[in-house]
PDBML (XML) file of the C-alpha atoms, coordinates in Angstrom:
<?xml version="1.0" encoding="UTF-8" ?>
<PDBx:datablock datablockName="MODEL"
   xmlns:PDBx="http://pdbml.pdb.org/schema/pdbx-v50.xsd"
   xmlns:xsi="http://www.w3.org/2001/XMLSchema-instance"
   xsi:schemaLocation="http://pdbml.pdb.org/schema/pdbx-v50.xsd pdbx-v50.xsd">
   <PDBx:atom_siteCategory>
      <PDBx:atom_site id="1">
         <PDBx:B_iso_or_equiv>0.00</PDBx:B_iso_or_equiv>
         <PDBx:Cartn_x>9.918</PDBx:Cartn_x>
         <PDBx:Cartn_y>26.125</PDBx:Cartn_y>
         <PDBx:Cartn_z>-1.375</PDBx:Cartn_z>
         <PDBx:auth_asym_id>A</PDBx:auth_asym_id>
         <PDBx:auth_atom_id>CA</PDBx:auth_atom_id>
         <PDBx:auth_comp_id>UNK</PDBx:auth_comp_id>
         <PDBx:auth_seq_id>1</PDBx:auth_seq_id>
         <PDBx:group_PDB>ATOM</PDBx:group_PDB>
         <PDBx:label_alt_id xsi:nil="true" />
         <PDBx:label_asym_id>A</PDBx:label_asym_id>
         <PDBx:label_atom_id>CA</PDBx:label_atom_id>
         <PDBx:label_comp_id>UNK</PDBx:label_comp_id>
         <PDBx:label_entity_id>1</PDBx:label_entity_id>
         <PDBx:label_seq_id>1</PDBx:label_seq_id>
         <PDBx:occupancy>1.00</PDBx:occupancy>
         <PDBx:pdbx_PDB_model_num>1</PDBx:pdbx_PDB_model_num>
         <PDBx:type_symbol>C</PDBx:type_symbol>
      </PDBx:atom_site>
      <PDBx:atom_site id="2">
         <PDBx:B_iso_or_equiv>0.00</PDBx:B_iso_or_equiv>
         <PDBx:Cartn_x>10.465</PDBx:Cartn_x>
         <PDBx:Cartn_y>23.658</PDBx:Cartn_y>
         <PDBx:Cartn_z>-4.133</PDBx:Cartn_z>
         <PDBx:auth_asym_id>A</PDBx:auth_asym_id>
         <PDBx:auth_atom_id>CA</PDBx:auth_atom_id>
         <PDBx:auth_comp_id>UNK</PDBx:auth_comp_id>
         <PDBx:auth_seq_id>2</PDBx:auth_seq_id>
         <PDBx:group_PDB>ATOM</PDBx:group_PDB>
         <PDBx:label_alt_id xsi:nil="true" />
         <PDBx:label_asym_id>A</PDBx:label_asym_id>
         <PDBx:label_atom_id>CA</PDBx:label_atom_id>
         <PDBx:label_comp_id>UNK</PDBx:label_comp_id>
         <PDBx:label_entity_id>1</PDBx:label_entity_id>
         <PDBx:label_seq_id>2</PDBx:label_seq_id>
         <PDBx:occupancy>1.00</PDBx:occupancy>
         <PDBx:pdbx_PDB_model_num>1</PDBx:pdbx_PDB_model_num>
         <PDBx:type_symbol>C</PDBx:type_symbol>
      </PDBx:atom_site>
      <PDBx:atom_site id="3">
         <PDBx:B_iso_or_equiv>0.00</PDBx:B_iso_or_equiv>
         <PDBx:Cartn_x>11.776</PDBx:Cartn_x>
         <PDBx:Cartn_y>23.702</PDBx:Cartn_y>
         <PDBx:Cartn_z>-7.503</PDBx:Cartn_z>
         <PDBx:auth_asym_id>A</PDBx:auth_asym_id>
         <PDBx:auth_atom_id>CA</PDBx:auth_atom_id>
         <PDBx:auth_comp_id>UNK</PDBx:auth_comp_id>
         <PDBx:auth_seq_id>3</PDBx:auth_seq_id>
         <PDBx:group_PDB>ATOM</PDBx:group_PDB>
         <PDBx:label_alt_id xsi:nil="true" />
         <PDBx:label_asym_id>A</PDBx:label_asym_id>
         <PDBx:label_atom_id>CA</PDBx:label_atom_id>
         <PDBx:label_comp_id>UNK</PDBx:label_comp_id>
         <PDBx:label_entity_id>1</PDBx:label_entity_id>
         <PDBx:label_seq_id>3</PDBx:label_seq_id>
         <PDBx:occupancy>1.00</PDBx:occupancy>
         <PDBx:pdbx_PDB_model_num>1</PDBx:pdbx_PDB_model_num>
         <PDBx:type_symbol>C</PDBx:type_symbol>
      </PDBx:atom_site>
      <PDBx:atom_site id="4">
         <PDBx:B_iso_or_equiv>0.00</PDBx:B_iso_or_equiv>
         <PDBx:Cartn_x>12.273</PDBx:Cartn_x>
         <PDBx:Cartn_y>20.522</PDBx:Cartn_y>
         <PDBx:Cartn_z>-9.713</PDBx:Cartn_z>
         <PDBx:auth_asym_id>A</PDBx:auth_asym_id>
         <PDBx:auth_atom_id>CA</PDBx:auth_atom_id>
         <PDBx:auth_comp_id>UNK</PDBx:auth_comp_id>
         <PDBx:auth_seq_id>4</PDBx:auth_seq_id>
         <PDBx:group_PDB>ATOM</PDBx:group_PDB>
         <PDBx:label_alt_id xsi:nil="true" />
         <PDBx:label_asym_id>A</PDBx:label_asym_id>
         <PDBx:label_atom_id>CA</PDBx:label_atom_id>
         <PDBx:label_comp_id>UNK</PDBx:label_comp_id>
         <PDBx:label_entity_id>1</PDBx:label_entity_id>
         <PDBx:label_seq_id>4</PDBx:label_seq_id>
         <PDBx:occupancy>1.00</PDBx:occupancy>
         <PDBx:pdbx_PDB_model_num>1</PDBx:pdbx_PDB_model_num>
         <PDBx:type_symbol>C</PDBx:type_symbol>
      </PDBx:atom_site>
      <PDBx:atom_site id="5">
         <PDBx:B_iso_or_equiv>0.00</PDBx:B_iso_or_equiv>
         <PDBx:Cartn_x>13.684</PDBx:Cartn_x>
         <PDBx:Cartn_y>20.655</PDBx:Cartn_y>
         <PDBx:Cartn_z>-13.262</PDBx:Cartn_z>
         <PDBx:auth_asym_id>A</PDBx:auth_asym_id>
         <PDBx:auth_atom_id>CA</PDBx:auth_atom_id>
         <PDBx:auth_comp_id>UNK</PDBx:auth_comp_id>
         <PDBx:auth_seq_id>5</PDBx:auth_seq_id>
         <PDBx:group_PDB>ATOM</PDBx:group_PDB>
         <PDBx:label_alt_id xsi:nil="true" />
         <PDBx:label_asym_id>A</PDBx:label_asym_id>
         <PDBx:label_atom_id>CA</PDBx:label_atom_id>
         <PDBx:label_comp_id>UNK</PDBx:label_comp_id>
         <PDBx:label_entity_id>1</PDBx:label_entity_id>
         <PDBx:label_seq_id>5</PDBx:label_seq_id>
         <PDBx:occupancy>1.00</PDBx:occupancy>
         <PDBx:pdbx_PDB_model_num>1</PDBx:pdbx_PDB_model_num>
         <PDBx:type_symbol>C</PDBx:type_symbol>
      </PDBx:atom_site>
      <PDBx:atom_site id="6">
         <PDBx:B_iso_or_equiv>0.00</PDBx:B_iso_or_equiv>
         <PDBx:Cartn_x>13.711</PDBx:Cartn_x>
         <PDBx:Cartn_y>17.842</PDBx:Cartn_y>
         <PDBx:Cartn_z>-15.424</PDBx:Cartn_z>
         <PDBx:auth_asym_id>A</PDBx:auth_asym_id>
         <PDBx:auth_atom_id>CA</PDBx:auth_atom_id>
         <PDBx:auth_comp_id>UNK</PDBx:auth_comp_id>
         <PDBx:auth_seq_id>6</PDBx:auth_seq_id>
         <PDBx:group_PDB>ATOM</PDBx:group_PDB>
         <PDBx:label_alt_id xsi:nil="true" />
         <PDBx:label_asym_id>A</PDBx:label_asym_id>
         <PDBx:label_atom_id>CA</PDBx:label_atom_id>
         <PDBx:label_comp_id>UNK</PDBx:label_comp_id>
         <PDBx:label_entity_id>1</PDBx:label_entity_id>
         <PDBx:label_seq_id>6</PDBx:label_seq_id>
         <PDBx:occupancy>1.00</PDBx:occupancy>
         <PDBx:pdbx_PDB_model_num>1</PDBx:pdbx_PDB_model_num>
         <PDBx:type_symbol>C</PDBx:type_symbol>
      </PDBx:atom_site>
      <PDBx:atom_site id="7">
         <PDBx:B_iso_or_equiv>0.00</PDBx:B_iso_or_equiv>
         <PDBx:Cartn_x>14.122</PDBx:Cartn_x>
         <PDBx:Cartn_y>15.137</PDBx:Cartn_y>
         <PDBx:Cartn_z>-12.825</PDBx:Cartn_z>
         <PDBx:auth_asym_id>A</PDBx:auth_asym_id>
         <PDBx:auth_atom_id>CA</PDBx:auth_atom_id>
         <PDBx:auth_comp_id>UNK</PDBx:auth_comp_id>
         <PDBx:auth_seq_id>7</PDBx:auth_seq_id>
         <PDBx:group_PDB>ATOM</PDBx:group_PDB>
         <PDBx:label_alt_id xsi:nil="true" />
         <PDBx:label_asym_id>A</PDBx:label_asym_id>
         <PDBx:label_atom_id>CA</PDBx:label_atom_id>
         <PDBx:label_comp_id>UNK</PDBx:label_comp_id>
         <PDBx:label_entity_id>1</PDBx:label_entity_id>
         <PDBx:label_seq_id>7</PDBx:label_seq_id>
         <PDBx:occupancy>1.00</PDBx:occupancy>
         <PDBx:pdbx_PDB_model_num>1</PDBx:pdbx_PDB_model_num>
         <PDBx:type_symbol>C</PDBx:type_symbol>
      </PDBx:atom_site>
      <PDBx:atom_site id="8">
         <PDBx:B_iso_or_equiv>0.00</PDBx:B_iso_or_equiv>
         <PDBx:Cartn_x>14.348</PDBx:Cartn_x>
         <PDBx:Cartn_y>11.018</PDBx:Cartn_y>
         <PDBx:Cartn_z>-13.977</PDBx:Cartn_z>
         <PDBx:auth_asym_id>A</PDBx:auth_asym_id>
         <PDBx:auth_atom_id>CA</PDBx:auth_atom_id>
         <PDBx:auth_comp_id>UNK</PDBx:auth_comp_id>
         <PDBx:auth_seq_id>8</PDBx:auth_seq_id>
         <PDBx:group_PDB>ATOM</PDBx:group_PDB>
         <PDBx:label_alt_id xsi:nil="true" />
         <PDBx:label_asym_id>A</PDBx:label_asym_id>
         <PDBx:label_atom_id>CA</PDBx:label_atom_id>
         <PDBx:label_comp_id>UNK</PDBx:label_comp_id>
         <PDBx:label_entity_id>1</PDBx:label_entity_id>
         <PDBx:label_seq_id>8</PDBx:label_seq_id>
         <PDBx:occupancy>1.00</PDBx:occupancy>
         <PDBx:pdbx_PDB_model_num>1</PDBx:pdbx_PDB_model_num>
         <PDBx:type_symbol>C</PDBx:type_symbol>
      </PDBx:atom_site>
      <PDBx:atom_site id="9">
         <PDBx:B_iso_or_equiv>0.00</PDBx:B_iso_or_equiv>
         <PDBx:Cartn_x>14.536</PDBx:Cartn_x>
         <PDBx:Cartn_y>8.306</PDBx:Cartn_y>
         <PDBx:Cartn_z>-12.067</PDBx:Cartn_z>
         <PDBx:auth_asym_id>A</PDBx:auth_asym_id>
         <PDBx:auth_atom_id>CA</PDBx:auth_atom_id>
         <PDBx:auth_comp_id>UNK</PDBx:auth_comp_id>
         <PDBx:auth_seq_id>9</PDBx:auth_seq_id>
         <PDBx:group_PDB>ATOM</PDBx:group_PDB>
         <PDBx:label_alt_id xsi:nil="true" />
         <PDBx:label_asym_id>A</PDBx:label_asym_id>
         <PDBx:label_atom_id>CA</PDBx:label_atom_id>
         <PDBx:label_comp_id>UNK</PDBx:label_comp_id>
         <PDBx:label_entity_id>1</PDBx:label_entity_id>
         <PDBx:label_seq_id>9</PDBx:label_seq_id>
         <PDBx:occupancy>1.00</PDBx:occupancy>
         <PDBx:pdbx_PDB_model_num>1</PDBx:pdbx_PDB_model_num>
         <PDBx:type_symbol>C</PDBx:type_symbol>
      </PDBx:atom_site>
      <PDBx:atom_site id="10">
         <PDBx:B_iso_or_equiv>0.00</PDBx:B_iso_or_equiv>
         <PDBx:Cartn_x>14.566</PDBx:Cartn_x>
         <PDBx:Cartn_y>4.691</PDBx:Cartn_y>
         <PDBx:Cartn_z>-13.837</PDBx:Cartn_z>
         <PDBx:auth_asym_id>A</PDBx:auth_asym_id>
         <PDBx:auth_atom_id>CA</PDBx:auth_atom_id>
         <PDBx:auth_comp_id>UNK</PDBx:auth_comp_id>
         <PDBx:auth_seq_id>10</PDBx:auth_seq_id>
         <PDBx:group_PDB>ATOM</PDBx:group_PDB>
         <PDBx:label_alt_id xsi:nil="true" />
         <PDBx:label_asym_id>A</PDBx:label_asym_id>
         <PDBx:label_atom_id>CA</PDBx:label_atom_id>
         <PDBx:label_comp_id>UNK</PDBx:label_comp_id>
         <PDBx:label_entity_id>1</PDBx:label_entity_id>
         <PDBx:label_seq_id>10</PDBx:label_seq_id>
         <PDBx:occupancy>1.00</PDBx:occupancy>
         <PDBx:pdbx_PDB_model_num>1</PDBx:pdbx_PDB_model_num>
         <PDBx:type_symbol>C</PDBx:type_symbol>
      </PDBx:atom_site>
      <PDBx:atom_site id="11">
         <PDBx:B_iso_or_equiv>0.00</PDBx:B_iso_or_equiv>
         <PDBx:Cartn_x>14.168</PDBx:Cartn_x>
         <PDBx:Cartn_y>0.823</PDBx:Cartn_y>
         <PDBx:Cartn_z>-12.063</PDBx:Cartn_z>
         <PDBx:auth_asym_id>A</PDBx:auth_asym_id>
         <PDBx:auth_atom_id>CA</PDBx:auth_atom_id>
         <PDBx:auth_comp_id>UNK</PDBx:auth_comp_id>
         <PDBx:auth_seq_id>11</PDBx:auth_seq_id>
         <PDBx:group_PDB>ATOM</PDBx:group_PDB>
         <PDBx:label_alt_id xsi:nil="true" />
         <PDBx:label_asym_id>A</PDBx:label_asym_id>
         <PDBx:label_atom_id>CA</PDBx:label_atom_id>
         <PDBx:label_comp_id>UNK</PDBx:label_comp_id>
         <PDBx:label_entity_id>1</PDBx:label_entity_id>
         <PDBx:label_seq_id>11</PDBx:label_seq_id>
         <PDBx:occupancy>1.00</PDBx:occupancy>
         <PDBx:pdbx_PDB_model_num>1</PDBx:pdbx_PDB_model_num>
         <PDBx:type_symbol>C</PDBx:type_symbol>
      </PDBx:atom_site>
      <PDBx:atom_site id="12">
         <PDBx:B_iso_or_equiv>0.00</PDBx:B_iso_or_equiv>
         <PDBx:Cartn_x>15.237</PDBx:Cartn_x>
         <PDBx:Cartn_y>-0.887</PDBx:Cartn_y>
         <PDBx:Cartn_z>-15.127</PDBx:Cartn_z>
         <PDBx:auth_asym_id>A</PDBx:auth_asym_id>
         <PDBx:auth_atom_id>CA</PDBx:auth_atom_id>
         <PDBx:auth_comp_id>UNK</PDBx:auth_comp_id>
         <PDBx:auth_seq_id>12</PDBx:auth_seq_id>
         <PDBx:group_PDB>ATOM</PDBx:group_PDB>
         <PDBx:label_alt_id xsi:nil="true" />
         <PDBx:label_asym_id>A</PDBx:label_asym_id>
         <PDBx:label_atom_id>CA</PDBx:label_atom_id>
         <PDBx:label_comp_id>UNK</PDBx:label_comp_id>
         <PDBx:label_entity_id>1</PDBx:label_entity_id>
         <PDBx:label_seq_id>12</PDBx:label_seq_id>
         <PDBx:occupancy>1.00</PDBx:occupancy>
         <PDBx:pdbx_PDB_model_num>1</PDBx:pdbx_PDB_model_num>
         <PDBx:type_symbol>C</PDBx:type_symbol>
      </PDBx:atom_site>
      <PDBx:atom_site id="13">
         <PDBx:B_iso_or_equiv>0.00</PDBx:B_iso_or_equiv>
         <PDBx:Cartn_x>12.539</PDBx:Cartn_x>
         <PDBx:Cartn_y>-1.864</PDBx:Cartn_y>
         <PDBx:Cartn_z>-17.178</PDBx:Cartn_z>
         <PDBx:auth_asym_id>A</PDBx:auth_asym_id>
         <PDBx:auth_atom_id>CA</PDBx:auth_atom_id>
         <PDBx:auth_comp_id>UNK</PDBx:auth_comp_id>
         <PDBx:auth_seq_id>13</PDBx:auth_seq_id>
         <PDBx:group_PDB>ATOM</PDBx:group_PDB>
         <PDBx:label_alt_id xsi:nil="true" />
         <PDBx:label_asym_id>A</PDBx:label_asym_id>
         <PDBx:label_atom_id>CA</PDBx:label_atom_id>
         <PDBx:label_comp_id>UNK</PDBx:label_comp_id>
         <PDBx:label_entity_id>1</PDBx:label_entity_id>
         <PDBx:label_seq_id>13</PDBx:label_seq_id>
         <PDBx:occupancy>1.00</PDBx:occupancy>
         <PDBx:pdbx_PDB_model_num>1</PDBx:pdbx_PDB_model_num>
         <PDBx:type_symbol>C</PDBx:type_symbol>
      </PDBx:atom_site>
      <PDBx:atom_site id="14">
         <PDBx:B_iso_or_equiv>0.00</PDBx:B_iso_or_equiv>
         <PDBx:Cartn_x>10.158</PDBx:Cartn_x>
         <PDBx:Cartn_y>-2.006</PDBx:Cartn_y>
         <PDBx:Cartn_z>-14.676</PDBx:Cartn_z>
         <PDBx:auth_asym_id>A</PDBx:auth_asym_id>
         <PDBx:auth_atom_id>CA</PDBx:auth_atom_id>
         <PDBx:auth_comp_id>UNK</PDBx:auth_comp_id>
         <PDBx:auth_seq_id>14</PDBx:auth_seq_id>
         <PDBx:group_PDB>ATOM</PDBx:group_PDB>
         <PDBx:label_alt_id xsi:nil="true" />
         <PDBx:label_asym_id>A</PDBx:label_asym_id>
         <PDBx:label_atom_id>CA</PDBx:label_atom_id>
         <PDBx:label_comp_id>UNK</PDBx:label_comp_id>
         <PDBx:label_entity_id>1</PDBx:label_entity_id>
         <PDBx:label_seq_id>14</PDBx:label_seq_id>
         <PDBx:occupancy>1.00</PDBx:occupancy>
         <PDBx:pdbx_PDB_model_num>1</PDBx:pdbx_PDB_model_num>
         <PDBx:type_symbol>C</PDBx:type_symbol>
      </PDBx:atom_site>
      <PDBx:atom_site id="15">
         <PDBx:B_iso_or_equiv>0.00</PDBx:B_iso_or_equiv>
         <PDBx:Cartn_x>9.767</PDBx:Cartn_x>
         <PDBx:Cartn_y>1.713</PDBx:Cartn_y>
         <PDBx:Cartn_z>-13.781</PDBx:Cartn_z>
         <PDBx:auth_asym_id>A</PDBx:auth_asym_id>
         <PDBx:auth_atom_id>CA</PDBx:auth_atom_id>
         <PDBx:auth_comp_id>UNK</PDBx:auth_comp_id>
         <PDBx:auth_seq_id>15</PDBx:auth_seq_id>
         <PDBx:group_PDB>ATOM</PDBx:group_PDB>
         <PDBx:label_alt_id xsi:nil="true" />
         <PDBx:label_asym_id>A</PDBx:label_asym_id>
         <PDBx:label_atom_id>CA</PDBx:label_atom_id>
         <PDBx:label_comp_id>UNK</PDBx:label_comp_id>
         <PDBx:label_entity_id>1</PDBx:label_entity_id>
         <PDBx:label_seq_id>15</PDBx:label_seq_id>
         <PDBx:occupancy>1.00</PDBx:occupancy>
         <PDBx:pdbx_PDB_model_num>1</PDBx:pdbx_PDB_model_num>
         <PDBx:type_symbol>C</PDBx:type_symbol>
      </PDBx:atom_site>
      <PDBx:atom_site id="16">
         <PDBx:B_iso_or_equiv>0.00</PDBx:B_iso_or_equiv>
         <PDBx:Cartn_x>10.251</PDBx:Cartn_x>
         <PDBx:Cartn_y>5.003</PDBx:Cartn_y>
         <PDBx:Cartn_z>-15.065</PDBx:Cartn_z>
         <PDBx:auth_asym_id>A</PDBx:auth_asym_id>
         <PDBx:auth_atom_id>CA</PDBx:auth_atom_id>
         <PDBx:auth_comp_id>UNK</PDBx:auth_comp_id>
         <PDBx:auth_seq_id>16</PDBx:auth_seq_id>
         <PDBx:group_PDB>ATOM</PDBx:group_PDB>
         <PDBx:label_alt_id xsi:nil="true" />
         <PDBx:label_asym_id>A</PDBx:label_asym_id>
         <PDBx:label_atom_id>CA</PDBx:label_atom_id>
         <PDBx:label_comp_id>UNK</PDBx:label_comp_id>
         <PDBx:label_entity_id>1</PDBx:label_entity_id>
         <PDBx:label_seq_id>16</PDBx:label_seq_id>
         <PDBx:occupancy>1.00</PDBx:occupancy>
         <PDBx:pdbx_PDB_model_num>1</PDBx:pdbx_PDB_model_num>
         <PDBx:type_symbol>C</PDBx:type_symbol>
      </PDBx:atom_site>
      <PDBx:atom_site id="17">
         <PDBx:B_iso_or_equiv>0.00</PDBx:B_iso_or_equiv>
         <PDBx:Cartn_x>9.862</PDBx:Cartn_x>
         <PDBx:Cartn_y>8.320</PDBx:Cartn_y>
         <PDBx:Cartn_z>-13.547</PDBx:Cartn_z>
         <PDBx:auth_asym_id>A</PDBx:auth_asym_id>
         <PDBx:auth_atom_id>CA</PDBx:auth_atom_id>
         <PDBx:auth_comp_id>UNK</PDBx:auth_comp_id>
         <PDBx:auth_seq_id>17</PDBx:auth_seq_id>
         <PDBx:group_PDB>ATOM</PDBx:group_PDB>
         <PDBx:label_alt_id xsi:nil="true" />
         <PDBx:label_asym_id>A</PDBx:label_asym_id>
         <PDBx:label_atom_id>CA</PDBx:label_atom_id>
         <PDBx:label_comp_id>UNK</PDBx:label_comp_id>
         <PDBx:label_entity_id>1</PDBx:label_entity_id>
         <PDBx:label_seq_id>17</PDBx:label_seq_id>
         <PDBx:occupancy>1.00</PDBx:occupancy>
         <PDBx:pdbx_PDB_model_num>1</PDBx:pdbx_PDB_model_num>
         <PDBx:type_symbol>C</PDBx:type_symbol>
      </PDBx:atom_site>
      <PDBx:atom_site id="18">
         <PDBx:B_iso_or_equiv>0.00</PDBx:B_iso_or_equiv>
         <PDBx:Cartn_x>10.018</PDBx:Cartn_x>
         <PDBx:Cartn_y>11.949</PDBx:Cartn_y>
         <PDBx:Cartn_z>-15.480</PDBx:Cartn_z>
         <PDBx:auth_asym_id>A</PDBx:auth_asym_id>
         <PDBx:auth_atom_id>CA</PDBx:auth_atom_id>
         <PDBx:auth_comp_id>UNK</PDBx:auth_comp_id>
         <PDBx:auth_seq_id>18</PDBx:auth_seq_id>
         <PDBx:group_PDB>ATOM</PDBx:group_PDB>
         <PDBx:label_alt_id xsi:nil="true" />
         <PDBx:label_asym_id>A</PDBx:label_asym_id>
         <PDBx:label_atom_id>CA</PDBx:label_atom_id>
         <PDBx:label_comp_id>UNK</PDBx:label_comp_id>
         <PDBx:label_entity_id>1</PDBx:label_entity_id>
         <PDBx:label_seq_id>18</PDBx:label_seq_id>
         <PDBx:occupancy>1.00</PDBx:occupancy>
         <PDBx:pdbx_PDB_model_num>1</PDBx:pdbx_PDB_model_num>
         <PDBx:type_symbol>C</PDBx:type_symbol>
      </PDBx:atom_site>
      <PDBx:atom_site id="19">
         <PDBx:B_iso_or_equiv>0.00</PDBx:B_iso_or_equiv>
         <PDBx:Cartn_x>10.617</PDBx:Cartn_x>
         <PDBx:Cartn_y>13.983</PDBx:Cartn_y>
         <PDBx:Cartn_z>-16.556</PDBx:Cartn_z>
         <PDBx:auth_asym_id>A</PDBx:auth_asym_id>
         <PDBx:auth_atom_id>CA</PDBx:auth_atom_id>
         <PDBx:auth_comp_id>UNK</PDBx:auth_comp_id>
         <PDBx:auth_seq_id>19</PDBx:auth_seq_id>
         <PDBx:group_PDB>ATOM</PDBx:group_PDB>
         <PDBx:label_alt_id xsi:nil="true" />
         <PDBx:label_asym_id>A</PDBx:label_asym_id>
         <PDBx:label_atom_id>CA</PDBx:label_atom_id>
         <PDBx:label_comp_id>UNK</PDBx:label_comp_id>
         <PDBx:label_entity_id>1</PDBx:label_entity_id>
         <PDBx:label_seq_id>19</PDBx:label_seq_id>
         <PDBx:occupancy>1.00</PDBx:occupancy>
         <PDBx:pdbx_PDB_model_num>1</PDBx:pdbx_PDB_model_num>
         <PDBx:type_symbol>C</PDBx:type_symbol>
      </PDBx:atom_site>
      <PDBx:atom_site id="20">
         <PDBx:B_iso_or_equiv>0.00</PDBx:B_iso_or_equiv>
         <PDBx:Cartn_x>9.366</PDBx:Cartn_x>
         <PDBx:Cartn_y>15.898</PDBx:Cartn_y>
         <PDBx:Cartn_z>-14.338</PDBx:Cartn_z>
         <PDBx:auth_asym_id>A</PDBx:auth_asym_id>
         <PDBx:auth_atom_id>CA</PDBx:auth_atom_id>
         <PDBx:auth_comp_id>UNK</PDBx:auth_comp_id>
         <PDBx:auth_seq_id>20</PDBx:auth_seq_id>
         <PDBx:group_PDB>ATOM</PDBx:group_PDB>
         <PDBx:label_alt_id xsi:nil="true" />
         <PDBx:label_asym_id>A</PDBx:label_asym_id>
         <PDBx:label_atom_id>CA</PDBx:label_atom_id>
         <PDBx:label_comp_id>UNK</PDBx:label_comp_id>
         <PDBx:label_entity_id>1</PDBx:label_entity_id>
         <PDBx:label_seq_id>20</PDBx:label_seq_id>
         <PDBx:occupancy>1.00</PDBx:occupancy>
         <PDBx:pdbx_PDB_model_num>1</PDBx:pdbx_PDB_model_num>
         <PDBx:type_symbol>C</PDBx:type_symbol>
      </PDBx:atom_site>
      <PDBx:atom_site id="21">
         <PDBx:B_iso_or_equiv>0.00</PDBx:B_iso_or_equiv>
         <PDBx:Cartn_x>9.317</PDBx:Cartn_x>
         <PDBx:Cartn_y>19.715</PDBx:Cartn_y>
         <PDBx:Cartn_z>-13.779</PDBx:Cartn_z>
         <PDBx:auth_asym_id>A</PDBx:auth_asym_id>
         <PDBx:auth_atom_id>CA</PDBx:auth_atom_id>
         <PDBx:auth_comp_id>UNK</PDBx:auth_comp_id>
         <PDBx:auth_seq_id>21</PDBx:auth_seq_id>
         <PDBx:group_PDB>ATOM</PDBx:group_PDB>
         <PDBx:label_alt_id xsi:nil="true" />
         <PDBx:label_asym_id>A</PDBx:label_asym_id>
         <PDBx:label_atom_id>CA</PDBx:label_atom_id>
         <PDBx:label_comp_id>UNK</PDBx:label_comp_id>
         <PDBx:label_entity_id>1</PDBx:label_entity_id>
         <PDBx:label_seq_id>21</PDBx:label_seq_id>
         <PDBx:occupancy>1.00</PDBx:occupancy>
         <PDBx:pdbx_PDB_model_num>1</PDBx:pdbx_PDB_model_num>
         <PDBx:type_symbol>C</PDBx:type_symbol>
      </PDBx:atom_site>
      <PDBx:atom_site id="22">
         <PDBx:B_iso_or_equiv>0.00</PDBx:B_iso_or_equiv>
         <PDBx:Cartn_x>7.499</PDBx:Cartn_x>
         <PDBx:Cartn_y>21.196</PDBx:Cartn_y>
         <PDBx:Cartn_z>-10.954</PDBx:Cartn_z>
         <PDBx:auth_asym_id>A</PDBx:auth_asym_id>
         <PDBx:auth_atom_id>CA</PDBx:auth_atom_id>
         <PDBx:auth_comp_id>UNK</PDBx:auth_comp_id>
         <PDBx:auth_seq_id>22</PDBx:auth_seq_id>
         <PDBx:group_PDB>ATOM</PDBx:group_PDB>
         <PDBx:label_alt_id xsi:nil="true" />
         <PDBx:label_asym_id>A</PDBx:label_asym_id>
         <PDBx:label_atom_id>CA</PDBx:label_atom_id>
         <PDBx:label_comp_id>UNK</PDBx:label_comp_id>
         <PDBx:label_entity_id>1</PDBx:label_entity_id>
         <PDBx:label_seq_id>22</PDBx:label_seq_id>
         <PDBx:occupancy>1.00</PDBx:occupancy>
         <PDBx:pdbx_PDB_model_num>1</PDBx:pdbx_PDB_model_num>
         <PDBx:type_symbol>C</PDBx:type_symbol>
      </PDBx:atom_site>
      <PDBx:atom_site id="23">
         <PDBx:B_iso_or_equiv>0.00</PDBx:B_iso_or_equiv>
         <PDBx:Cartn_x>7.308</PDBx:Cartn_x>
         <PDBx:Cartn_y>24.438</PDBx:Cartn_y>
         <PDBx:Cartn_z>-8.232</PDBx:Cartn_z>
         <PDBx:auth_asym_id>A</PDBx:auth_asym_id>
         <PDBx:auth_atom_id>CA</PDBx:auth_atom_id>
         <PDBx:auth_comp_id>UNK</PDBx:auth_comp_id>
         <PDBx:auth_seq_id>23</PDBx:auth_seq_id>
         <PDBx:group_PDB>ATOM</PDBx:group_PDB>
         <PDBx:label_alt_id xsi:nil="true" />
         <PDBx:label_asym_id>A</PDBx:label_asym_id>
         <PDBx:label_atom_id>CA</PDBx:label_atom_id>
         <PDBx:label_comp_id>UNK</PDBx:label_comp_id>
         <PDBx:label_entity_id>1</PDBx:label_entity_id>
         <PDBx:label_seq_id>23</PDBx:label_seq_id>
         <PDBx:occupancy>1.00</PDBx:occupancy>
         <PDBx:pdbx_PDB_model_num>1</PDBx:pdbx_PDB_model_num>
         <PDBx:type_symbol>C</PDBx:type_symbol>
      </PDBx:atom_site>
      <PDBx:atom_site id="24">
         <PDBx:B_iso_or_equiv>0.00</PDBx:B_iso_or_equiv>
         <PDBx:Cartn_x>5.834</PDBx:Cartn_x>
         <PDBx:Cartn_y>24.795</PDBx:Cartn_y>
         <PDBx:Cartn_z>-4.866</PDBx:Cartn_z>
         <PDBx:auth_asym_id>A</PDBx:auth_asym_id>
         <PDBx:auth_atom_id>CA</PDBx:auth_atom_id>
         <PDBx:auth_comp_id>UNK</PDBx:auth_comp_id>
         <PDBx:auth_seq_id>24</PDBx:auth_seq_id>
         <PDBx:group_PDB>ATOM</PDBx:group_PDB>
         <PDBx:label_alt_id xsi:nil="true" />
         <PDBx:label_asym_id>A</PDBx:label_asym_id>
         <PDBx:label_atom_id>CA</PDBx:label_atom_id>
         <PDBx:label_comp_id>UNK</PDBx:label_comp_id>
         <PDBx:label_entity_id>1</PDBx:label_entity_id>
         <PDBx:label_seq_id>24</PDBx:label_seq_id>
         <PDBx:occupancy>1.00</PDBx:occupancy>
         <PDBx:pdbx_PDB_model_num>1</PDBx:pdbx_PDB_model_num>
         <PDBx:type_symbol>C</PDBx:type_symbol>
      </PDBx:atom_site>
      <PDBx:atom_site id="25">
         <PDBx:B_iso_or_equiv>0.00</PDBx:B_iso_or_equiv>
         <PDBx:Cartn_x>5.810</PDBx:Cartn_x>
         <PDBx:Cartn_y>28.575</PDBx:Cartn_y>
         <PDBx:Cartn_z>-3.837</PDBx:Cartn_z>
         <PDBx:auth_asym_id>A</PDBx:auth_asym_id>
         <PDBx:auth_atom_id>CA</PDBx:auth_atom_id>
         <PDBx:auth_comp_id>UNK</PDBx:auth_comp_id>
         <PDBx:auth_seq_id>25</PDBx:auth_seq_id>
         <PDBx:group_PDB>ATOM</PDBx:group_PDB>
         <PDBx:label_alt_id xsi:nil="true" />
         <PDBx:label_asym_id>A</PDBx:label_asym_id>
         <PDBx:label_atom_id>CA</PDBx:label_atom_id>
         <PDBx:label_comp_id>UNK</PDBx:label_comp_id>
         <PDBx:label_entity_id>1</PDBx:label_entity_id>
         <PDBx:label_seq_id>25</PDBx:label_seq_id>
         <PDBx:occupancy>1.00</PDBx:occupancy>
         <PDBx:pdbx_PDB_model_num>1</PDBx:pdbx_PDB_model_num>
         <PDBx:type_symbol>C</PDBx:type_symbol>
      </PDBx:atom_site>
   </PDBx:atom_siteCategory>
</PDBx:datablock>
């Protein structure tokens, strides 16, 4: 249903998301 590969999401210094890999059959 899902499939994430190596997602990043930054808020300058205050914040960092990732990397992130997941799957939700």
């Amino acid at each position: 249903a899902i499939e994430i590969k190596n997602l990043t999401k930054r808020y300058d210094d205050l914040f960092s998301l990732g990397t992130i890999n997941m799957t939700i059959p």
